[in-house]
C-alpha atoms as a PDB file:
ATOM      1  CA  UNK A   1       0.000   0.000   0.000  1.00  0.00           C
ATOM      2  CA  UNK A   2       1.450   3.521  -0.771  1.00  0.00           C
ATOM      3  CA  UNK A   3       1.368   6.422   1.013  1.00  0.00           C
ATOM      4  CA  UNK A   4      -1.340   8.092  -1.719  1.00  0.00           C
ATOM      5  CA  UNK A   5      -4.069   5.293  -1.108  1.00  0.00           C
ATOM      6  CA  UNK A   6      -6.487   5.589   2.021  1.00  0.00           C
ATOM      7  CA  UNK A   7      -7.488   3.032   4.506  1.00  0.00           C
ATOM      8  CA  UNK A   8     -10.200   0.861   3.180  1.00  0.00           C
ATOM      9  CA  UNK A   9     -13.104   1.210   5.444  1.00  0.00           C
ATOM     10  CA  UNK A  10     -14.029  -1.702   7.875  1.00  0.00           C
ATOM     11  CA  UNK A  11     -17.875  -1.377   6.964  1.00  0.00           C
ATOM     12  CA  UNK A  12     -19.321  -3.310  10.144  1.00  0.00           C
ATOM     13  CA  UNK A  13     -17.409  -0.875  11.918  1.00  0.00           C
ATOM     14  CA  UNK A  14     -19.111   1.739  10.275  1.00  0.00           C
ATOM     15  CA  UNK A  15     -22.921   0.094  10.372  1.00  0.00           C
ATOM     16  CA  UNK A  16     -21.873  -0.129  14.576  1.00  0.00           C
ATOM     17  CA  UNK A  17     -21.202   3.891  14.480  1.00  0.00           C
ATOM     18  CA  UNK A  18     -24.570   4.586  12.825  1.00  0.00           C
ATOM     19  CA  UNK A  19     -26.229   1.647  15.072  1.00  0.00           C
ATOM     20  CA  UNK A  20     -24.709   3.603  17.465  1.00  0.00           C
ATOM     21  CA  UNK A  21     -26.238   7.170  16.953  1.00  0.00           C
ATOM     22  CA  UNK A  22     -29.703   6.084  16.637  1.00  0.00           C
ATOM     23  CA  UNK A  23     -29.585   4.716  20.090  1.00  0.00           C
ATOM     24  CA  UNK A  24     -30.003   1.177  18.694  1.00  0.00           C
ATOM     25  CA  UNK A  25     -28.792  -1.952  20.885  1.00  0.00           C
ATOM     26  CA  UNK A  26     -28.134  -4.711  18.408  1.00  0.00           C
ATOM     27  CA  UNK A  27     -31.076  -6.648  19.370  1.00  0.00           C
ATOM     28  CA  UNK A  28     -33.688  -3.566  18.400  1.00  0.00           C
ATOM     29  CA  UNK A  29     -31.330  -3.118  15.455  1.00  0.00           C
ATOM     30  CA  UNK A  30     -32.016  -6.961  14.516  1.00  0.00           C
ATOM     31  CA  UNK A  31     -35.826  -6.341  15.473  1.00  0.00           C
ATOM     32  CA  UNK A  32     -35.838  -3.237  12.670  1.00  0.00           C
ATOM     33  CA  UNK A  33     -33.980  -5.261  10.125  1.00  0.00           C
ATOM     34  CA  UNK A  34     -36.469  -8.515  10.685  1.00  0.00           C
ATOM     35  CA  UNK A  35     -36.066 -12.223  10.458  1.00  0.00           C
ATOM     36  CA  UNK A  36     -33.846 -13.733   9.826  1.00  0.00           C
ATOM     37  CA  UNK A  37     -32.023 -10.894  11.491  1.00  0.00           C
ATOM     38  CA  UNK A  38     -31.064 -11.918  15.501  1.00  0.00           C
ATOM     39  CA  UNK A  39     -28.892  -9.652  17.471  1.00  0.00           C
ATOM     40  CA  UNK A  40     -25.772 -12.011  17.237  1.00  0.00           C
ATOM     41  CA  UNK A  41     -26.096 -11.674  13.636  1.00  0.00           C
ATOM     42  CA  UNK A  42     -25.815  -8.099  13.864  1.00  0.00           C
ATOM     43  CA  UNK A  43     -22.464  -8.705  15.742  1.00  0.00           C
ATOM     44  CA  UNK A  44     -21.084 -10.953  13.470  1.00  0.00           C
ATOM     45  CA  UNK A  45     -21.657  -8.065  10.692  1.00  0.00           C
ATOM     46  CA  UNK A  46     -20.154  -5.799  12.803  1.00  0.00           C
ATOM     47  CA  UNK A  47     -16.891  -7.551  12.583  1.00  0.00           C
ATOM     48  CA  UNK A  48     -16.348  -8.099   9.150  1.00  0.00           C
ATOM     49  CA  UNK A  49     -14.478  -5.755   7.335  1.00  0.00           C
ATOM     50  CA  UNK A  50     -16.791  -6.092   4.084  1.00  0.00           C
ATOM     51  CA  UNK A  51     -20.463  -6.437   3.560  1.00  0.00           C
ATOM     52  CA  UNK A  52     -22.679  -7.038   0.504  1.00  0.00           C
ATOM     53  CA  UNK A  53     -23.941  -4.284  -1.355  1.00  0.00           C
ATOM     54  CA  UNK A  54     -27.897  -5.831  -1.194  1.00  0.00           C
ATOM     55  CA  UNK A  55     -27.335  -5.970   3.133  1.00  0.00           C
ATOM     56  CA  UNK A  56     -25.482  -2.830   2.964  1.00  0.00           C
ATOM     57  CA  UNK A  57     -28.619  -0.966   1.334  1.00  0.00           C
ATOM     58  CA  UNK A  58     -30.776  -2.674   3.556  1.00  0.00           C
ATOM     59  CA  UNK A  59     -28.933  -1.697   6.876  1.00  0.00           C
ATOM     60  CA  UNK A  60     -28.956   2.052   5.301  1.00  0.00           C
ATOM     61  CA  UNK A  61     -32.592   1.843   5.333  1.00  0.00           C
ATOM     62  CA  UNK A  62     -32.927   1.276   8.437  1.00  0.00           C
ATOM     63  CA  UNK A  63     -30.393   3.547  10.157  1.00  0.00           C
ATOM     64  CA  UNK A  64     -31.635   6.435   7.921  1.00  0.00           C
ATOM     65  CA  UNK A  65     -28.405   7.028   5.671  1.00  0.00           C
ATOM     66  CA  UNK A  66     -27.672   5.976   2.384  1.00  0.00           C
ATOM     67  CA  UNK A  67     -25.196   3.179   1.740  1.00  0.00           C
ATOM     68  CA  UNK A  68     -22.546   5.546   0.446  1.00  0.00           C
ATOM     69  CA  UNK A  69     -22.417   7.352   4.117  1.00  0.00           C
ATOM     70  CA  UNK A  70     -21.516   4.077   5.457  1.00  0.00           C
ATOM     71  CA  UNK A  71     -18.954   3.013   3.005  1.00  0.00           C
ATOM     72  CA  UNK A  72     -17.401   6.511   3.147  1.00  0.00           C
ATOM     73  CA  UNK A  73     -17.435   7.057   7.101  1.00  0.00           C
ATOM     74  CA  UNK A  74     -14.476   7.452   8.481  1.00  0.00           C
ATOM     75  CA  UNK A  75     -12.911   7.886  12.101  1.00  0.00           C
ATOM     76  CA  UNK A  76     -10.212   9.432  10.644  1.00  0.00           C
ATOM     77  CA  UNK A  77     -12.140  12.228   9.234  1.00  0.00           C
ATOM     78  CA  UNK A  78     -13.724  12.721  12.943  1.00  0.00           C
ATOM     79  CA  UNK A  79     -10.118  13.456  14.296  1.00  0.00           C
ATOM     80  CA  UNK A  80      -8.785  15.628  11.582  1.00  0.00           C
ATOM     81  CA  UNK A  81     -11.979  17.922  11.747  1.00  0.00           C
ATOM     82  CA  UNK A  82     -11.000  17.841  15.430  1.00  0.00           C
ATOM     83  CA  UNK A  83      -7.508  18.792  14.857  1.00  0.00           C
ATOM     84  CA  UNK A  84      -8.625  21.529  12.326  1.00  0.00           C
ATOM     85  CA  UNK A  85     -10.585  23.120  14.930  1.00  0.00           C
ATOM     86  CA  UNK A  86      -7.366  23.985  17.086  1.00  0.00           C
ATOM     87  CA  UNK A  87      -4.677  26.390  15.984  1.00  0.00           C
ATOM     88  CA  UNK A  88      -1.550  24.501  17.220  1.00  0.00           C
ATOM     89  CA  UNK A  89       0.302  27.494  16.646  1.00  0.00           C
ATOM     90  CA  UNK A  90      -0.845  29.243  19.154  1.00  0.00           C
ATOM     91  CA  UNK A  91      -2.388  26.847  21.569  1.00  0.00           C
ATOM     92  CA  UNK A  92      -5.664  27.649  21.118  1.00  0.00           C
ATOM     93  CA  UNK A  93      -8.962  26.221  19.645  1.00  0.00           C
ATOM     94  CA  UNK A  94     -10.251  27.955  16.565  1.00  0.00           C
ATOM     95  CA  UNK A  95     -13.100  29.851  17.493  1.00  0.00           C
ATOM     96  CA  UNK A  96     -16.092  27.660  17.503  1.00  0.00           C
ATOM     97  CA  UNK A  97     -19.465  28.873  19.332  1.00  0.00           C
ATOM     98  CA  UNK A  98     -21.417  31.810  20.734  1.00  0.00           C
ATOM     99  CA  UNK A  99     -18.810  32.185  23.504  1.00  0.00           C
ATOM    100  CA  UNK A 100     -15.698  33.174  21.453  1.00  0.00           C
ATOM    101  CA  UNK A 101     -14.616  36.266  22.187  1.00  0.00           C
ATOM    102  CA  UNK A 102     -15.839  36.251  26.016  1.00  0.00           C
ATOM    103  CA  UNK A 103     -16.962  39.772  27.159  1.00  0.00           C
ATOM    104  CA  UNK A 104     -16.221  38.616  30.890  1.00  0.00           C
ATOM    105  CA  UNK A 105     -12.957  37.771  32.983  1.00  0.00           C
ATOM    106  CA  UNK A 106     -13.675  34.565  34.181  1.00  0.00           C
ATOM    107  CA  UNK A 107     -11.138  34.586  36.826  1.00  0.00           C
ATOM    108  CA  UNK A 108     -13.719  37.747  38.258  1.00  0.00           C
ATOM    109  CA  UNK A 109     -16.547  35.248  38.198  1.00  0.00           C
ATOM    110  CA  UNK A 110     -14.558  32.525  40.235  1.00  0.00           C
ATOM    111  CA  UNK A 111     -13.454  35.173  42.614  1.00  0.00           C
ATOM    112  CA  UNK A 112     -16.774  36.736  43.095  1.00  0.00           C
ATOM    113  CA  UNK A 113     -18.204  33.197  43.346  1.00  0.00           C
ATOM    114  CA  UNK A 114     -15.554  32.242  45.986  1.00  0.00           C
ATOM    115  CA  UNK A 115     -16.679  35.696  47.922  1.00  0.00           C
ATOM    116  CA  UNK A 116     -20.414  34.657  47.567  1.00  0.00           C
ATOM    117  CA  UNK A 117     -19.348  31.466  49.183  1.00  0.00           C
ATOM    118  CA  UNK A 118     -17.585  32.857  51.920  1.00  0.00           C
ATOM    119  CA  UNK A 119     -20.457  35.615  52.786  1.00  0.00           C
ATOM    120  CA  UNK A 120     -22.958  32.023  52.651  1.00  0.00           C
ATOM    121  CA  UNK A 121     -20.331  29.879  55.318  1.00  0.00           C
ATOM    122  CA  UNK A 122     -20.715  32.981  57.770  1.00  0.00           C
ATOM    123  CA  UNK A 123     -23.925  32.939  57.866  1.00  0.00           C
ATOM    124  CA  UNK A 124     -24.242  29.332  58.236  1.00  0.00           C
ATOM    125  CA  UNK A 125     -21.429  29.781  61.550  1.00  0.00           C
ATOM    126  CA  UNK A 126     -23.950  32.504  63.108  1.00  0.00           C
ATOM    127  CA  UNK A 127     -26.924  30.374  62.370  1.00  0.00           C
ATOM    128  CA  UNK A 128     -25.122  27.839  64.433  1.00  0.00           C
ATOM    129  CA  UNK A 129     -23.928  29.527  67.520  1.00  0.00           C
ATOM    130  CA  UNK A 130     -27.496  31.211  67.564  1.00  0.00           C
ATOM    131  CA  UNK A 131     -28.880  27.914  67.846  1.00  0.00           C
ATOM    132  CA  UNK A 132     -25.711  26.713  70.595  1.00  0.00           C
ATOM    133  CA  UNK A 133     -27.122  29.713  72.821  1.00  0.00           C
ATOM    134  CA  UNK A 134     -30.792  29.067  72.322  1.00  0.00           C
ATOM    135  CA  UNK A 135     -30.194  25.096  73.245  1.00  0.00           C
ATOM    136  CA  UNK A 136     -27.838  26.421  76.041  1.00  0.00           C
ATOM    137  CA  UNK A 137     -30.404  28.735  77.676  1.00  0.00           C
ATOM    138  CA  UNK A 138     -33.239  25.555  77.050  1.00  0.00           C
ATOM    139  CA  UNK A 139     -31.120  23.567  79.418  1.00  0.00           C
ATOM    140  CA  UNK A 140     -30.371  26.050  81.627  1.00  0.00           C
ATOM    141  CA  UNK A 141     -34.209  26.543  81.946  1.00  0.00           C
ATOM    142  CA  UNK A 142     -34.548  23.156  82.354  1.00  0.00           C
ATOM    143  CA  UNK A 143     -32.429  22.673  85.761  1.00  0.00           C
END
């Protein structure tokens, strides 16, 4: 193999991603397929490396995709668009999301938390000793 040729897919591995992210066990996956379809059926497809073009369409029914997504999925791709999101360069991720370009320090917001936090513990302390002296004078009453 040469440097210029890609991976050949490993289609069960592919049907198992799709399976996968329609929330399908392999026994409601066998159940949506039909007889003579039984869950360790399923898992024997998902092991083999290539599958028939008839099954292939029929699995691609099922899971909602056409056969070509399945033959063309690729891990791979997953960790490259990963890798393209993040600007090694500079050590940060590309901007992705409403919350690039943050309008607020959030070392301010752990610091005013932390304050919060601190103002909530002293209250907690004086709720306690109030109680101490209220169940001191009780007993005292009591004797």
């Amino acid at each position: 193999m040469t440097t210029d040729q890609t991976p050949k897919a490993h289609l069960g591995r592919n049907v198992r991603h799709f399976r996968l992210e329609n929330n399908l066990s392999q026994e409601a996956f066998a159940d949506l397929l039909g007889a003579p379809w039984s869950q360790k059926k399923v898992s024997q497809l998902e092991n083999k490396t290539d599958i028939e073009a008839e099954v292939l369409e029929e699995i691609a029914k099922v899971l909602n995709v056409s056969a070509e997504e399945i033959k063309e999925y690729s891990e791979g791709s997953v960790v490259n668009n990963i890798q393209n999101n993040y600007d090694s360069s500079t050590g940060k991720q590309a901007p992705i999301g409403p919350n690039y370009g943050c309008t607020f320090n959030p070392l301010d917001k752990l610091i005013e938390a932390h304050e919060e936090i601190k103002k909530l513990n002293a209250a907690l302390l004086k709720e306690k000793d109030d109680k101490i002296v209220l169940l001191n004078r009780m007993l005292q009453e009591k004797r």
